[in-house]
C-alpha atoms as a PDB file:
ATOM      1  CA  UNK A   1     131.619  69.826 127.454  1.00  0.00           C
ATOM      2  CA  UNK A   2     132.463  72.016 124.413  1.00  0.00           C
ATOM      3  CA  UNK A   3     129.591  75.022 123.927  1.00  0.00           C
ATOM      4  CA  UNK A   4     129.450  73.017 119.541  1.00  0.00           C
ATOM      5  CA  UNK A   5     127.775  69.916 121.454  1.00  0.00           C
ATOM      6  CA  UNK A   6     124.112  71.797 120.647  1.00  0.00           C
ATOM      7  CA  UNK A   7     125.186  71.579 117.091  1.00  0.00           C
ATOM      8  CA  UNK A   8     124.828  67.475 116.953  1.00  0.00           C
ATOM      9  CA  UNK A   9     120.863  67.932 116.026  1.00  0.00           C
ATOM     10  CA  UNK A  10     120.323  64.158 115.071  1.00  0.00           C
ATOM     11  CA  UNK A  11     122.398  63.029 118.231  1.00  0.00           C
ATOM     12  CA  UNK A  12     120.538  59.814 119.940  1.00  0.00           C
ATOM     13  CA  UNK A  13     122.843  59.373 122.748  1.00  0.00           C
ATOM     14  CA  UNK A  14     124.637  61.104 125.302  1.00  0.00           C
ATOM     15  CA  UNK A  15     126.315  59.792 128.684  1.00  0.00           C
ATOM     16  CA  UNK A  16     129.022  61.683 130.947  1.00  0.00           C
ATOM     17  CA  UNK A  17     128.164  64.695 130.201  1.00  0.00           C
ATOM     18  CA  UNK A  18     129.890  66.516 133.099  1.00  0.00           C
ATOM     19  CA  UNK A  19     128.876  69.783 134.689  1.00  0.00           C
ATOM     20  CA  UNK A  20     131.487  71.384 135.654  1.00  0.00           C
ATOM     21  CA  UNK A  21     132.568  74.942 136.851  1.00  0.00           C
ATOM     22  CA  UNK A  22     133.695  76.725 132.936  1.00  0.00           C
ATOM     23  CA  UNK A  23     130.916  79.152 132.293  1.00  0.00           C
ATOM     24  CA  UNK A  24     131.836  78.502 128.485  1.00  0.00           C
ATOM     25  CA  UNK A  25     130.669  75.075 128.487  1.00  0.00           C
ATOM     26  CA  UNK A  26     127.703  73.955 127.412  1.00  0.00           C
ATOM     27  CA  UNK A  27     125.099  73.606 129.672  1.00  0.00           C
ATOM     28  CA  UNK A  28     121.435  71.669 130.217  1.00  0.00           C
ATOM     29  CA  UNK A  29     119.561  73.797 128.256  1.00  0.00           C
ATOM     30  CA  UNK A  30     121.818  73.926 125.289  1.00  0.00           C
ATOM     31  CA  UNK A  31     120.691  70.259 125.192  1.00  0.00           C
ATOM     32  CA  UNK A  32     117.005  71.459 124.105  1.00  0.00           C
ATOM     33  CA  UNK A  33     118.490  71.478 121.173  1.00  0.00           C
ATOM     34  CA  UNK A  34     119.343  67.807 120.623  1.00  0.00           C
ATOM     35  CA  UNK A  35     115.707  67.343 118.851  1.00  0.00           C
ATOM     36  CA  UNK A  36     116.443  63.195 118.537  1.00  0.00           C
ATOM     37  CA  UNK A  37     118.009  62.532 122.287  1.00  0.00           C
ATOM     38  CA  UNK A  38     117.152  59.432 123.612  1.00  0.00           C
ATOM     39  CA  UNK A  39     119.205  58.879 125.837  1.00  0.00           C
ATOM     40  CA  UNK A  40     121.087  60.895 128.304  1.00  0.00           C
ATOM     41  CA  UNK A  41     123.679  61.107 131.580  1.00  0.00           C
ATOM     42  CA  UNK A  42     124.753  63.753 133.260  1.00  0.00           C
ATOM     43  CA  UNK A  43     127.421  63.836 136.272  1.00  0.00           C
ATOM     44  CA  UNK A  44     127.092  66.369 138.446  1.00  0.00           C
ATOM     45  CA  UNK A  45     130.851  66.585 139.818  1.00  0.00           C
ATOM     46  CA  UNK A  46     132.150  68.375 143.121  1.00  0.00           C
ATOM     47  CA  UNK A  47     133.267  71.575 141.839  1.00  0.00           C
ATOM     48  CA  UNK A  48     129.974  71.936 139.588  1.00  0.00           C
ATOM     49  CA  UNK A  49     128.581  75.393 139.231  1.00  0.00           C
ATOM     50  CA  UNK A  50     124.560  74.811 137.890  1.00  0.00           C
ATOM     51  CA  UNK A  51     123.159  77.954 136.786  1.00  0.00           C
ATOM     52  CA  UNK A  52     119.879  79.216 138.382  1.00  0.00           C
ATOM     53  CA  UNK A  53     117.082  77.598 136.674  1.00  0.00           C
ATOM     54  CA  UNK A  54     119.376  75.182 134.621  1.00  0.00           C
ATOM     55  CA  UNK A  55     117.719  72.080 135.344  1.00  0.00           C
ATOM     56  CA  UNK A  56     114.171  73.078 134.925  1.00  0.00           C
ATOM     57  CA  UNK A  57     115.316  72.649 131.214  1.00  0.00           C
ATOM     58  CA  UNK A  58     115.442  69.080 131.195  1.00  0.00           C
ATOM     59  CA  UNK A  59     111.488  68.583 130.342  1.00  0.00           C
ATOM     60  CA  UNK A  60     112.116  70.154 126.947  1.00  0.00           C
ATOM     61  CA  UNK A  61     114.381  67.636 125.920  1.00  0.00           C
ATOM     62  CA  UNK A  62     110.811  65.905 123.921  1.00  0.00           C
ATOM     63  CA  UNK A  63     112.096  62.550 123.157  1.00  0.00           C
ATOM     64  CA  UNK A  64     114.008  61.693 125.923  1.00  0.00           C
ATOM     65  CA  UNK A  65     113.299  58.166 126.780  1.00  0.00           C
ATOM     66  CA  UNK A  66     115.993  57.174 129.573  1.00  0.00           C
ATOM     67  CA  UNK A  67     118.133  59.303 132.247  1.00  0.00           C
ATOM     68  CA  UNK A  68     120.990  58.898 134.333  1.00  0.00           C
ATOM     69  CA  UNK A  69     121.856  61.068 136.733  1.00  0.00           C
ATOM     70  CA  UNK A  70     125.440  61.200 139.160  1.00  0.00           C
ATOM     71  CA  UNK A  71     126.182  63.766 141.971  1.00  0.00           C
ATOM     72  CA  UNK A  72     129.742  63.869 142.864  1.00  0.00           C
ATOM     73  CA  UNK A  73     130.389  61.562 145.827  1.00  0.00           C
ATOM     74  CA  UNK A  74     134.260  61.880 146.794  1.00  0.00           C
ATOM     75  CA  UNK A  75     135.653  63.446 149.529  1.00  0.00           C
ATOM     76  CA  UNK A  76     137.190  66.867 149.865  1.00  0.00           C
ATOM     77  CA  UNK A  77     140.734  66.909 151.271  1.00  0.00           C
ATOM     78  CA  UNK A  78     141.319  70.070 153.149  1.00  0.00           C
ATOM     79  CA  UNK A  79     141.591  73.116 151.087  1.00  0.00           C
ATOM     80  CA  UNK A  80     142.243  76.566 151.430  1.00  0.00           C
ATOM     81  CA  UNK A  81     139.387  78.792 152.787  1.00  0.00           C
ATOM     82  CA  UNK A  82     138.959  80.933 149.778  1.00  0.00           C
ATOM     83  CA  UNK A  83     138.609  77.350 148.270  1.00  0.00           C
ATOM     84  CA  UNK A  84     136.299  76.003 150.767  1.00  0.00           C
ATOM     85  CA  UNK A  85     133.969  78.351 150.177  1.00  0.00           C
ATOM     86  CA  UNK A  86     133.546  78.080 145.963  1.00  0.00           C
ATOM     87  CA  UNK A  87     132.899  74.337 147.403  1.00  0.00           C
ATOM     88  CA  UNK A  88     130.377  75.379 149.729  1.00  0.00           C
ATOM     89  CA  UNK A  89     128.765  77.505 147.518  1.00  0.00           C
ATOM     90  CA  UNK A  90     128.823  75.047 144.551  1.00  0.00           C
ATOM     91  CA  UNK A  91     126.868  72.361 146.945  1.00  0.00           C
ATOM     92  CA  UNK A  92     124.279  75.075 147.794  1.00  0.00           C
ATOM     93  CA  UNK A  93     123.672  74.478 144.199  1.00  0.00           C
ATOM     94  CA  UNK A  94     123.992  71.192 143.507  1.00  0.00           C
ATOM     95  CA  UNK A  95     121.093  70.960 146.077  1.00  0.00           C
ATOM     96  CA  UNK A  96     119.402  73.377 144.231  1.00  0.00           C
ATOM     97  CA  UNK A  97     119.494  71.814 141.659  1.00  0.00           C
ATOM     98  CA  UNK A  98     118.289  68.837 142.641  1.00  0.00           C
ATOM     99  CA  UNK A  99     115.017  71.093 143.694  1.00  0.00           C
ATOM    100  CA  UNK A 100     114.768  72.671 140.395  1.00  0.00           C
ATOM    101  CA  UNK A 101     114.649  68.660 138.751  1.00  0.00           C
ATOM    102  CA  UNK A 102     112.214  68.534 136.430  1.00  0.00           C
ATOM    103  CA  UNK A 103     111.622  65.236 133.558  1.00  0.00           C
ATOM    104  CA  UNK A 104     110.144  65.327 130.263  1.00  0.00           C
ATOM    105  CA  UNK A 105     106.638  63.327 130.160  1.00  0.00           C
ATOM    106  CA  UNK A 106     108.395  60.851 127.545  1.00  0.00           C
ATOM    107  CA  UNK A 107     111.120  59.409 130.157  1.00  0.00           C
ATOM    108  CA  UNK A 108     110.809  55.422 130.297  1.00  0.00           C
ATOM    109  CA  UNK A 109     113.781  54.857 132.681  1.00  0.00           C
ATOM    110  CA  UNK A 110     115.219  57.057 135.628  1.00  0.00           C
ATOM    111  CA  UNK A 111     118.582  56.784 137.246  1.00  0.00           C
ATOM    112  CA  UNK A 112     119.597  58.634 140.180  1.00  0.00           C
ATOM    113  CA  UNK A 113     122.797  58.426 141.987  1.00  0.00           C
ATOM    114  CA  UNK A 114     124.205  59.473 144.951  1.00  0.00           C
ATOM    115  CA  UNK A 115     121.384  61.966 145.805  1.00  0.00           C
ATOM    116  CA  UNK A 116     122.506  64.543 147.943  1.00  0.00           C
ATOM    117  CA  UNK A 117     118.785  65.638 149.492  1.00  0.00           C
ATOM    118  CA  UNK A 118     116.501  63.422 152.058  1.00  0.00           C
ATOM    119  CA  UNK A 119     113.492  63.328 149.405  1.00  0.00           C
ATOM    120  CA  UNK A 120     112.582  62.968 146.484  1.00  0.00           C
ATOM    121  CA  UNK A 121     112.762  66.010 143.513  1.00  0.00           C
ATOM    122  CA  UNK A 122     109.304  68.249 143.959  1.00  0.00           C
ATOM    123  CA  UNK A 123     108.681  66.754 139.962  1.00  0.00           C
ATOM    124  CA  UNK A 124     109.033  63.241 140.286  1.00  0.00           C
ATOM    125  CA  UNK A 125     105.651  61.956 140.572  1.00  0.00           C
ATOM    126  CA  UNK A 126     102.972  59.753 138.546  1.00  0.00           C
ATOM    127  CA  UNK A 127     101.490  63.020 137.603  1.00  0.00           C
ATOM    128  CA  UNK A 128     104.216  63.660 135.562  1.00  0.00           C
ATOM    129  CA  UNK A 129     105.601  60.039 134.571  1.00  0.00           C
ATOM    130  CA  UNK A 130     103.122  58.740 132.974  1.00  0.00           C
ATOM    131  CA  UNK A 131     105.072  56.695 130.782  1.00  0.00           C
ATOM    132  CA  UNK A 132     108.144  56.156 133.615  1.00  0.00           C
ATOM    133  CA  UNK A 133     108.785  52.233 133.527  1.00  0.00           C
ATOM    134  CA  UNK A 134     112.124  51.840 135.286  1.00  0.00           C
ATOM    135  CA  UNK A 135     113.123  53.556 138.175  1.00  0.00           C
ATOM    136  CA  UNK A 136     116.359  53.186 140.070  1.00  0.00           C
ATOM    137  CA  UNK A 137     118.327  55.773 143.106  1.00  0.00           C
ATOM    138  CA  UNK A 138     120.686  53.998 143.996  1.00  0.00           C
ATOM    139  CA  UNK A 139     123.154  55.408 146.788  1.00  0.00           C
ATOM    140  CA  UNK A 140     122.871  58.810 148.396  1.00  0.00           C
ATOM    141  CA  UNK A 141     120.854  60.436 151.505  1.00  0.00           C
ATOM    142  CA  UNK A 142     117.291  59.512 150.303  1.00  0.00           C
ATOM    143  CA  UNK A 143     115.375  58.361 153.442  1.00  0.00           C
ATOM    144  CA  UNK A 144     111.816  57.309 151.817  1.00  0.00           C
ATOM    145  CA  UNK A 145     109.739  57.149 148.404  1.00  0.00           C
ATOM    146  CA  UNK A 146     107.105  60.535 149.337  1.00  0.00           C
ATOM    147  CA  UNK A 147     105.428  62.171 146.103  1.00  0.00           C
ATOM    148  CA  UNK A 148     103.554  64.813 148.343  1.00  0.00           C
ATOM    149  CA  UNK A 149     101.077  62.804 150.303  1.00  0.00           C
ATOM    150  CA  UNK A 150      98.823  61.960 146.947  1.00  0.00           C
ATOM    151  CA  UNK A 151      96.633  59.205 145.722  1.00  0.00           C
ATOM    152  CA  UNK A 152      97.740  58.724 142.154  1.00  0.00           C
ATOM    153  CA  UNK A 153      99.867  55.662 141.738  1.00  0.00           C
ATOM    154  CA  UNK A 154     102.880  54.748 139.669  1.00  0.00           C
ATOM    155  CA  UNK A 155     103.271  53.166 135.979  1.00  0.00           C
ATOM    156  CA  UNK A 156     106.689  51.736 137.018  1.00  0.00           C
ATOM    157  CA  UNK A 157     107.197  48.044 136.724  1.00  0.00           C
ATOM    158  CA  UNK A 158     111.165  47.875 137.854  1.00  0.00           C
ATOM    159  CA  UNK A 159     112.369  49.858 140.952  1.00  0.00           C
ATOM    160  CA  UNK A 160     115.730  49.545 142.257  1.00  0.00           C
ATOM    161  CA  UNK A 161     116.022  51.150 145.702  1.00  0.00           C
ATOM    162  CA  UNK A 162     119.805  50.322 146.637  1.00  0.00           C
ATOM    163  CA  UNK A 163     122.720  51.065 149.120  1.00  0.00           C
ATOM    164  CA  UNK A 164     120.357  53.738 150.772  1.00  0.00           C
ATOM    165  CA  UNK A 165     122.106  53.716 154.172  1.00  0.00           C
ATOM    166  CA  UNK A 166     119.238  56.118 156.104  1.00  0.00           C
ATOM    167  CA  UNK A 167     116.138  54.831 154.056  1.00  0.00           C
ATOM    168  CA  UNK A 168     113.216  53.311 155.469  1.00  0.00           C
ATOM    169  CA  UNK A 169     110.780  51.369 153.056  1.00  0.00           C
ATOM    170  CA  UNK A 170     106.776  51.546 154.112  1.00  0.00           C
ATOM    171  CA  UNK A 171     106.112  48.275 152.702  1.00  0.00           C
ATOM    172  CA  UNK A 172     102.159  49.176 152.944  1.00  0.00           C
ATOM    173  CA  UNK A 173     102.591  52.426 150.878  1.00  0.00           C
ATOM    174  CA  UNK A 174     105.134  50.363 148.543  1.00  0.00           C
ATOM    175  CA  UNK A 175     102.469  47.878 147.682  1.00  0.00           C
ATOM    176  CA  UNK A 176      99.843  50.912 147.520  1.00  0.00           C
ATOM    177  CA  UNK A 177     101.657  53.048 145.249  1.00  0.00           C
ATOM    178  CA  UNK A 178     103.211  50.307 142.804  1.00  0.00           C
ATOM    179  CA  UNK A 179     100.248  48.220 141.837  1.00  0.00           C
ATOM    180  CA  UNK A 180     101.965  47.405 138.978  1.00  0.00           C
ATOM    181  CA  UNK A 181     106.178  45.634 139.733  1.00  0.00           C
ATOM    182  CA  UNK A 182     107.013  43.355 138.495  1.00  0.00           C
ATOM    183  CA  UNK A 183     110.678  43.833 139.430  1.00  0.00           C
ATOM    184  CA  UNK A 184     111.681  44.830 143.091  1.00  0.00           C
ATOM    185  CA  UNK A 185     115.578  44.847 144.424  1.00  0.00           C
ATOM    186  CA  UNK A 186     115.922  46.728 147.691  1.00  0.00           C
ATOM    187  CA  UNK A 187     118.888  46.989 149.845  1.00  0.00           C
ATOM    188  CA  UNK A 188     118.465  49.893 152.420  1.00  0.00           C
ATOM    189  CA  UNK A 189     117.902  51.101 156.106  1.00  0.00           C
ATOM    190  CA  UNK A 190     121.742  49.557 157.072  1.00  0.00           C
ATOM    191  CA  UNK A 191     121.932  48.606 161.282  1.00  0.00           C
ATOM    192  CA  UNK A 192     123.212  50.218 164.077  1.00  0.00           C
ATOM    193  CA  UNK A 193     126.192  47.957 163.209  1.00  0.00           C
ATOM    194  CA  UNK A 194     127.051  49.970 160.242  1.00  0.00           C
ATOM    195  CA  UNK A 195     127.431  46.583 158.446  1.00  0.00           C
ATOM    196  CA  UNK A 196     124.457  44.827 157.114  1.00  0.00           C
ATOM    197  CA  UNK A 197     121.480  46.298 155.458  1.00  0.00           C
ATOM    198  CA  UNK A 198     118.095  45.280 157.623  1.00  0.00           C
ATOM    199  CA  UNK A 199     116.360  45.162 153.939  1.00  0.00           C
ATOM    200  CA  UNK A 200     117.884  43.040 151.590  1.00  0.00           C
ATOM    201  CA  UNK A 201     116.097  41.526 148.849  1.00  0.00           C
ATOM    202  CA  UNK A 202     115.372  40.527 145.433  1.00  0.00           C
ATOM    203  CA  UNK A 203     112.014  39.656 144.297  1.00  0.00           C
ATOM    204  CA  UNK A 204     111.083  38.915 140.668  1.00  0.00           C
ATOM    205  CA  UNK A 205     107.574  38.859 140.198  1.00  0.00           C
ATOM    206  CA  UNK A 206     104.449  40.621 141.065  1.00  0.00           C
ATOM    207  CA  UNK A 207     102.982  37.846 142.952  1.00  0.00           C
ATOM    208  CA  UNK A 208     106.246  37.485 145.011  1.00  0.00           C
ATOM    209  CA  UNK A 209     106.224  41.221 145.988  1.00  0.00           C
ATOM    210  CA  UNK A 210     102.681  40.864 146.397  1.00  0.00           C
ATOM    211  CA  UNK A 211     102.697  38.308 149.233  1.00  0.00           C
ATOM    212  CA  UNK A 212     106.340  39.488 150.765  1.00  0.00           C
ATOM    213  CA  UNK A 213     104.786  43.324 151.170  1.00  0.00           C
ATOM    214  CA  UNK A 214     101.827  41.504 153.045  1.00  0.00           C
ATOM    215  CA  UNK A 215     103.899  39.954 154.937  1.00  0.00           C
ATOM    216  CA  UNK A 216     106.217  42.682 156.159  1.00  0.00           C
ATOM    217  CA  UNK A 217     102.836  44.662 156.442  1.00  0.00           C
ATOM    218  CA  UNK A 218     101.626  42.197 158.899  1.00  0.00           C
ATOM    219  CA  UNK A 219     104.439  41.656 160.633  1.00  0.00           C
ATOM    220  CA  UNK A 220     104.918  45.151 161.333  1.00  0.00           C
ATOM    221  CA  UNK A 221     101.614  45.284 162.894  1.00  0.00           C
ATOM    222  CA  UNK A 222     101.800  42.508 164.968  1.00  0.00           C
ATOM    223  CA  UNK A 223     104.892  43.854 167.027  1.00  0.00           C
ATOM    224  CA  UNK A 224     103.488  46.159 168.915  1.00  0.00           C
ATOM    225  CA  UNK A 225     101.060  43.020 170.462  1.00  0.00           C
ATOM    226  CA  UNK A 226     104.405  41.483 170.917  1.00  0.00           C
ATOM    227  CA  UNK A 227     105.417  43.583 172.711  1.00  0.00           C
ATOM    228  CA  UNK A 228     102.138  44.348 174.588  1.00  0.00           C
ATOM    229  CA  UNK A 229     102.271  40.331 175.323  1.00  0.00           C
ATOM    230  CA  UNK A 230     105.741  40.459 176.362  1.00  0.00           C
ATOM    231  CA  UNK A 231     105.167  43.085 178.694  1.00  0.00           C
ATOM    232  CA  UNK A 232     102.355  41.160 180.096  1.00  0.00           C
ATOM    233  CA  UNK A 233     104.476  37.763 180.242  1.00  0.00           C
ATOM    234  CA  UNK A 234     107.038  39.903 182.228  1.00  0.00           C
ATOM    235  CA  UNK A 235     104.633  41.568 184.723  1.00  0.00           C
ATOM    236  CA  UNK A 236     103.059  38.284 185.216  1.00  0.00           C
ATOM    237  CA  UNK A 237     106.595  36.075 185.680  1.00  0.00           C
ATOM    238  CA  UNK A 238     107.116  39.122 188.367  1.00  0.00           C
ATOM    239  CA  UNK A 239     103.599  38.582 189.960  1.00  0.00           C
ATOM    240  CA  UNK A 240     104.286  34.976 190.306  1.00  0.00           C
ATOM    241  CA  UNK A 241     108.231  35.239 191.709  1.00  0.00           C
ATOM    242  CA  UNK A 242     106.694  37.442 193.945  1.00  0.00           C
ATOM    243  CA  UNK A 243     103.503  34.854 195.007  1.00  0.00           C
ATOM    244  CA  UNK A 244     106.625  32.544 195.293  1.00  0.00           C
ATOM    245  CA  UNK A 245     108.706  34.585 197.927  1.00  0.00           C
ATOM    246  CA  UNK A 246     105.516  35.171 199.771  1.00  0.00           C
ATOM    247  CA  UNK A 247     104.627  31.331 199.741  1.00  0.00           C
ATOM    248  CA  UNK A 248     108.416  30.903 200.612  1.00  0.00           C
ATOM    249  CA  UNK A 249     108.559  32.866 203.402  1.00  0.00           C
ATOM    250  CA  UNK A 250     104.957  31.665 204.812  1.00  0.00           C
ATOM    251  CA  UNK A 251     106.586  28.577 204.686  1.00  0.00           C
ATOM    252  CA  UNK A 252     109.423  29.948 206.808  1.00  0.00           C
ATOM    253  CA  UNK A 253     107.285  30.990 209.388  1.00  0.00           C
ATOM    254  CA  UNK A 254     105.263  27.926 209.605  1.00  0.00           C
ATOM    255  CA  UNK A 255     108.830  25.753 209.873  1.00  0.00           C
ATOM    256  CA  UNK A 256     110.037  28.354 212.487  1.00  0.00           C
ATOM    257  CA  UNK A 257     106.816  27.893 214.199  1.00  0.00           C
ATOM    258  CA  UNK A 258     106.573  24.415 214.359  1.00  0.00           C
ATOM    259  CA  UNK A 259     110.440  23.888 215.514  1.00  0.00           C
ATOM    260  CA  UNK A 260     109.436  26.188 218.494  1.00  0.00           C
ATOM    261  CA  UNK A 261     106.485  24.444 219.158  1.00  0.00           C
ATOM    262  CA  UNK A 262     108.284  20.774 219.003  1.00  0.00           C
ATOM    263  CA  UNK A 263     111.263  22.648 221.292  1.00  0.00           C
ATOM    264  CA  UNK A 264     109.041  23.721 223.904  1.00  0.00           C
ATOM    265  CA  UNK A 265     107.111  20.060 223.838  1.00  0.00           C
ATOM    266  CA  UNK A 266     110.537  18.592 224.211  1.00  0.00           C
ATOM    267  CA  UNK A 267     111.508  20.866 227.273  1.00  0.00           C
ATOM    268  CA  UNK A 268     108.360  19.638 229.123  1.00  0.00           C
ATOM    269  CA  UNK A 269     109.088  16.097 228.244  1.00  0.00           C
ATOM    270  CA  UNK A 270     112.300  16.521 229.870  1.00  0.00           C
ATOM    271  CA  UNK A 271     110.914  18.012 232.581  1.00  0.00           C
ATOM    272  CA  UNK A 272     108.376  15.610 233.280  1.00  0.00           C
ATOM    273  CA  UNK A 273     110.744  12.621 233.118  1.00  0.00           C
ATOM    274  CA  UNK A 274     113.105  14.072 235.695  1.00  0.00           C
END
């Protein structure tokens, strides 16, 4: 993006704009000055070089309402190892980055994409989202919603939690941090298969997610007396074969016994008569 871009003052809206690897581009915290921004959304591409710091900048940005964030998703053919290593060393920051996230209080709507870290950014958290109503990651590594382990509960009434091979959703914590969705669309945690996702679902109320988190909360806890039971049913179908064989084989002694005892009977009937 050309370094002038910070000279658009009454500019409302921004998408694609790219950080790349020029050092005479502009950069996140030229955008601080962009006093009107509404709306903005930034790709993060493979060869991006992020400054130390850069993205800490983003909170300044005062009237930011919604945010859309890509990380760069393709596939590196094989490249040179002088090459490699610029790549390397741009991901090291890319994951930085991600680290460094910070969101102005204002933001109604975030977008994440492709998200190249396990958890969540340190700064996304109802402490400092007051005002966040939409929230949507869709693709990446993510494996679960964690905001540090507090209380405080979200604002958001829309989450979108989508093609998120590795997550796992606590349905419980969902229901506990969420009080108010309205608006839940999960498709996550994909099989051993590699094929279908073991959450897949669209539910469109807050009664609906209500009852279904309840559900999935109690069926969760029920397995493990399944299982319990199972075991039981399986110890007990074993206990009983085994009853069986014994009763079996009694039987085969009493049938052996009795043939010997009508034998020998017969012998001395034989004998008699001659």
């Amino acid at each position: 993006m050309p370094k002038e871009l910070q000279n658009l003052t009454h500019l409302q809206v921004l998408k694609g704009f790219v950080i790349g690897n020029s050092k005479t581009s502009c950069k996140i915290d030229d955008l601080v000055n962009l006093k009107e921004l509404r709306r903005l959304g930034i790709a993060i591409g493979n060869e991006a070089v992020a400054r130390e710091g850069e993205f800490t900048k983003l909170k300044d940005i005062e009237k930011l309402h919604s945010l859309t964030i890509w990380w760069g998703v393709k596939k590196s053919r094989e490249l040179p190892r002088g090459k490699s290593q610029e790549l390397s060393k741009a991901k090291s920051l890319k994951l930085a980055a991600m680290d460094n996230l910070t969101f102005p209080p204002s933001l109604e709507k975030l977008d994440l994409r492709g998200t190249p870290h396990p958890n969540l950014p340190k700064e996304l958290k109802p402490s400092t989202l007051h005002k966040l109503k939409k929230l949507y990651i869709r693709g990446g590594k993510l494996t679960r919603l964690d905001d540090g382990g507090t209380d405080q509960q979200w604002n958001v009434e829309i989450l979108r939690l989508k093609y998120l091979n590795d997550f796992k959703l606590n349905w419980e914590q969902l229901l506990a941090k969420f009080p108010r969705l309205g608006f839940l669309d999960v498709k996550c945690d994909k099989g051993e298969d590699d094929v279908e996702y073991r959450e897949n679902i669209v539910l469109k109320s807050s009664s609906e997610i209500e009852n279904y988190c309840k559900e999935k909360v109690v069926e969760k806890n029920a397995m493990p007396a399944e299982n319990h039971n199972s075991e039981e049913r399986k110890s007990l179908k074993k206990d009983n074969l085994g009853e069986e064989a014994l009763v079996n084989k009694g039987k085969g002694k009493e049938v052996a016994f009795k043939t010997e005892i009508e034998q020998q009977a017969s012998t001395s009937y034989d004998h008699s008569s001659q």
